[in-house]
C-alpha atoms as a PDB file:
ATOM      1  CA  UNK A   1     -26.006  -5.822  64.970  1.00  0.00           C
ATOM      2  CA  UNK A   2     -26.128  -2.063  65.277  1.00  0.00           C
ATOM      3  CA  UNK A   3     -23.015  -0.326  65.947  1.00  0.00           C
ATOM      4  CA  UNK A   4     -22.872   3.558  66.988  1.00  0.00           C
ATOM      5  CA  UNK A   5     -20.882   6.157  64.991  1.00  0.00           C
ATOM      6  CA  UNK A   6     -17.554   6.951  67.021  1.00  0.00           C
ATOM      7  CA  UNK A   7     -17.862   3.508  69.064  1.00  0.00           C
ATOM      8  CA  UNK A   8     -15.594   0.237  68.828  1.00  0.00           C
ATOM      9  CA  UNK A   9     -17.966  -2.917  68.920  1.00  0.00           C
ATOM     10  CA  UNK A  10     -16.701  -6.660  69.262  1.00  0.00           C
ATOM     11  CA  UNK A  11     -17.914  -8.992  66.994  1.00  0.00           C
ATOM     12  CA  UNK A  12     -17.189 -12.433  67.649  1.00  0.00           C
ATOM     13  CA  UNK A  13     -13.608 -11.076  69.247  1.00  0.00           C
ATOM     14  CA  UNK A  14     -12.889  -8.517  66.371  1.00  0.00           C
ATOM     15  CA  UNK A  15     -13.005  -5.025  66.765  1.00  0.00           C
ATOM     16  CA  UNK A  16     -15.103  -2.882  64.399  1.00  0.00           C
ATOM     17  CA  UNK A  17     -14.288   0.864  64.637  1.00  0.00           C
ATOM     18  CA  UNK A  18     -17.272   3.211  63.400  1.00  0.00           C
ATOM     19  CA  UNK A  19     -16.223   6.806  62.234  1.00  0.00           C
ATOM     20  CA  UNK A  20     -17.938   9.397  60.147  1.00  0.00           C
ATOM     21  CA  UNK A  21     -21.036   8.747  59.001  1.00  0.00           C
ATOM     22  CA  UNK A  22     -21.134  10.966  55.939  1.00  0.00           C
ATOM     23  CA  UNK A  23     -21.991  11.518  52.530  1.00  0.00           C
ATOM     24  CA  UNK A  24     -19.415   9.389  50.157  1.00  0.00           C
ATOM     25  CA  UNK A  25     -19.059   6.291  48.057  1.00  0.00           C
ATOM     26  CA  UNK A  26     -18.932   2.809  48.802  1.00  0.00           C
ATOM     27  CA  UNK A  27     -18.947  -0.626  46.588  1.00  0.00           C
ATOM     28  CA  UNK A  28     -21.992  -2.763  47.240  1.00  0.00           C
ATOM     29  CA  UNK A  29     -21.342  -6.791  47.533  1.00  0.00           C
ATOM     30  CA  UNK A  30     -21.988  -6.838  43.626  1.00  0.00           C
ATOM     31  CA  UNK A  31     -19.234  -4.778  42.750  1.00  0.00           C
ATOM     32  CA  UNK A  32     -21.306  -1.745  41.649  1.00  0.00           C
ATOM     33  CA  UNK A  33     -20.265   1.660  42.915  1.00  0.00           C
ATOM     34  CA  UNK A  34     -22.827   3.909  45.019  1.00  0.00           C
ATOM     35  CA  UNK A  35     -22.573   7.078  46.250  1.00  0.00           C
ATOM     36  CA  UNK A  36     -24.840   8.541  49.278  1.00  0.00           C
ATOM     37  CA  UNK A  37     -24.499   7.789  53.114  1.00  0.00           C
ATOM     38  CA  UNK A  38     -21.550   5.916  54.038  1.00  0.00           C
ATOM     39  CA  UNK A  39     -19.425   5.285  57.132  1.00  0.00           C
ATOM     40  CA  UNK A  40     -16.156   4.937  57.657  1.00  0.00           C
ATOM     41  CA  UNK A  41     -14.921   1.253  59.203  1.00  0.00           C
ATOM     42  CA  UNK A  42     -11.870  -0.095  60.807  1.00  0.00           C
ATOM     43  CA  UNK A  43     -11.377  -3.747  61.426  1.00  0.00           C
ATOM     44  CA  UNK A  44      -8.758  -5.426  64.059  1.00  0.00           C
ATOM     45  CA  UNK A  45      -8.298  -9.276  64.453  1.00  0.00           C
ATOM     46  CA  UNK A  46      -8.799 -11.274  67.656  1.00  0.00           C
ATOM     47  CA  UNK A  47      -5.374 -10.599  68.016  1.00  0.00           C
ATOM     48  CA  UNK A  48      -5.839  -6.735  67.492  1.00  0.00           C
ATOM     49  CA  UNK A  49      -4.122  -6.849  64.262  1.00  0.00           C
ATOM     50  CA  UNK A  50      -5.172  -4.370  61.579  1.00  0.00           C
ATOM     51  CA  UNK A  51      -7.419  -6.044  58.924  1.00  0.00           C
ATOM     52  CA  UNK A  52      -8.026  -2.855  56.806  1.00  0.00           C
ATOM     53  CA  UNK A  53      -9.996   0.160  56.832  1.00  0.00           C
ATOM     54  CA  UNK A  54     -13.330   0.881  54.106  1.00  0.00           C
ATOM     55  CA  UNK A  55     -15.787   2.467  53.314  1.00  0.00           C
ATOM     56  CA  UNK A  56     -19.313   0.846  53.820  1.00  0.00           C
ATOM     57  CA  UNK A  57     -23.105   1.920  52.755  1.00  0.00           C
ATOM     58  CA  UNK A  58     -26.134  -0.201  52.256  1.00  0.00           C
ATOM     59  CA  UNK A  59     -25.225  -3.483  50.461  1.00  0.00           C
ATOM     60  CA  UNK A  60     -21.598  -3.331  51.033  1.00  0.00           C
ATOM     61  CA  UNK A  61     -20.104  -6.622  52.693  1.00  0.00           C
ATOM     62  CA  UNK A  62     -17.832  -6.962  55.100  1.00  0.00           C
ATOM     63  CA  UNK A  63     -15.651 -10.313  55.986  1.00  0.00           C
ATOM     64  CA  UNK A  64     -15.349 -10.219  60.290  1.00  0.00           C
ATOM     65  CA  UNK A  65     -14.095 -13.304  61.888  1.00  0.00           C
ATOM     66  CA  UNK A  66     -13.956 -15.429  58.908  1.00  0.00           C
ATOM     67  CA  UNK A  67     -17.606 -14.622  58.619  1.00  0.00           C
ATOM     68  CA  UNK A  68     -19.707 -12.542  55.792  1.00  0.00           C
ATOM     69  CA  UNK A  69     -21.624  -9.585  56.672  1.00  0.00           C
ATOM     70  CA  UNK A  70     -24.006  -7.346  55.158  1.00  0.00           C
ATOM     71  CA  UNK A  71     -24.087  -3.305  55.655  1.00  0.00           C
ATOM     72  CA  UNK A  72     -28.057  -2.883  55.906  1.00  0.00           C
ATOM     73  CA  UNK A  73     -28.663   0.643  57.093  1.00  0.00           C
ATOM     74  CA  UNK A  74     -26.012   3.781  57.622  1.00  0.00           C
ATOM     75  CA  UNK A  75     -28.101   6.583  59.391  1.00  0.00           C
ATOM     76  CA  UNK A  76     -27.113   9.954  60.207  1.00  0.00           C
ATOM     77  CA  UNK A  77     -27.672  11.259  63.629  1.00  0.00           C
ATOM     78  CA  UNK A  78     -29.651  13.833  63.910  1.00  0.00           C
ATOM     79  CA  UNK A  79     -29.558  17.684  65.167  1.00  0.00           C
ATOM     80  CA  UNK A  80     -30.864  19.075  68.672  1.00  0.00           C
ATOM     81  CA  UNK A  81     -30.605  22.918  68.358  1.00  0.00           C
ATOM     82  CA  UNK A  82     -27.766  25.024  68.958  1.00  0.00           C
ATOM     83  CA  UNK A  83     -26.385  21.772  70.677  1.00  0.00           C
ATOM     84  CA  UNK A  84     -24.919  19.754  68.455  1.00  0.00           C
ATOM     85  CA  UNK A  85     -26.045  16.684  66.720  1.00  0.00           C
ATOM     86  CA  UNK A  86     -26.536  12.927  68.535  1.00  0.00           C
ATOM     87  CA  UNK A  87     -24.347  10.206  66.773  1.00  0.00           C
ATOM     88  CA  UNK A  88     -24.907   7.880  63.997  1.00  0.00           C
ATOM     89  CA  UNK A  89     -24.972   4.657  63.210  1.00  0.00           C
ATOM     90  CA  UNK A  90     -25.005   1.651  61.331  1.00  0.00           C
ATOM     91  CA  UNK A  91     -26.187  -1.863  60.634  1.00  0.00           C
ATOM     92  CA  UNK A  92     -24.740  -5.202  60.191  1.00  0.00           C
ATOM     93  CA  UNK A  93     -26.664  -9.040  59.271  1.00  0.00           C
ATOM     94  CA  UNK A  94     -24.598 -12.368  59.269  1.00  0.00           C
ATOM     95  CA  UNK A  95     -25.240 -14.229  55.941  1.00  0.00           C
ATOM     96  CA  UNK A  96     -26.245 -17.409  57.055  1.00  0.00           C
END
């Protein structure tokens, strides 16, 4: 599952909230602190109740409907000119 910096994606009727995709530090599953590309994440029940906010890079897990999930990739977007720069984003795998 991919989900684009600034966007709100449903996963299995929770809402995950991507924000800044930035430099920063994250835990990995392990425990073990990292520090590099992160994003920012916001979770929200099927019944749109908060369920915390964290900070994710690659090998950081995430618990979404009861279910575990593993941060594989954070990318930055990247710049077009004098423009601006297109969005981020990041991915997600279900442990089976």
């Amino acid at each position: 599952t991919q989900i684009e910096e600034t966007t709100v994606a449903d996963i299995d009727g929770w809402m995950v909230t991507v924000g800044n995709v930035m430099q920063g530090q994250w835990r990995r599953a392990d425990g073990t602190s990292c520090s590099g590309l992160s994003a920012e994440i916001g979770l929200y029940d099927d019944e749109r109740e908060p369920r915390g906010e964290f900070t994710v890079g690659v090998g950081s897990e995430l618990q979404i409907a009861g279910r575990i999930w593993h941060v594989k990739a954070v990318v930055a977007g990247e710049a077009f000119g004098d423009e601006g720069m297109s969005n981020g984003h990041i991915a997600l795998a279900m442990v089976v």
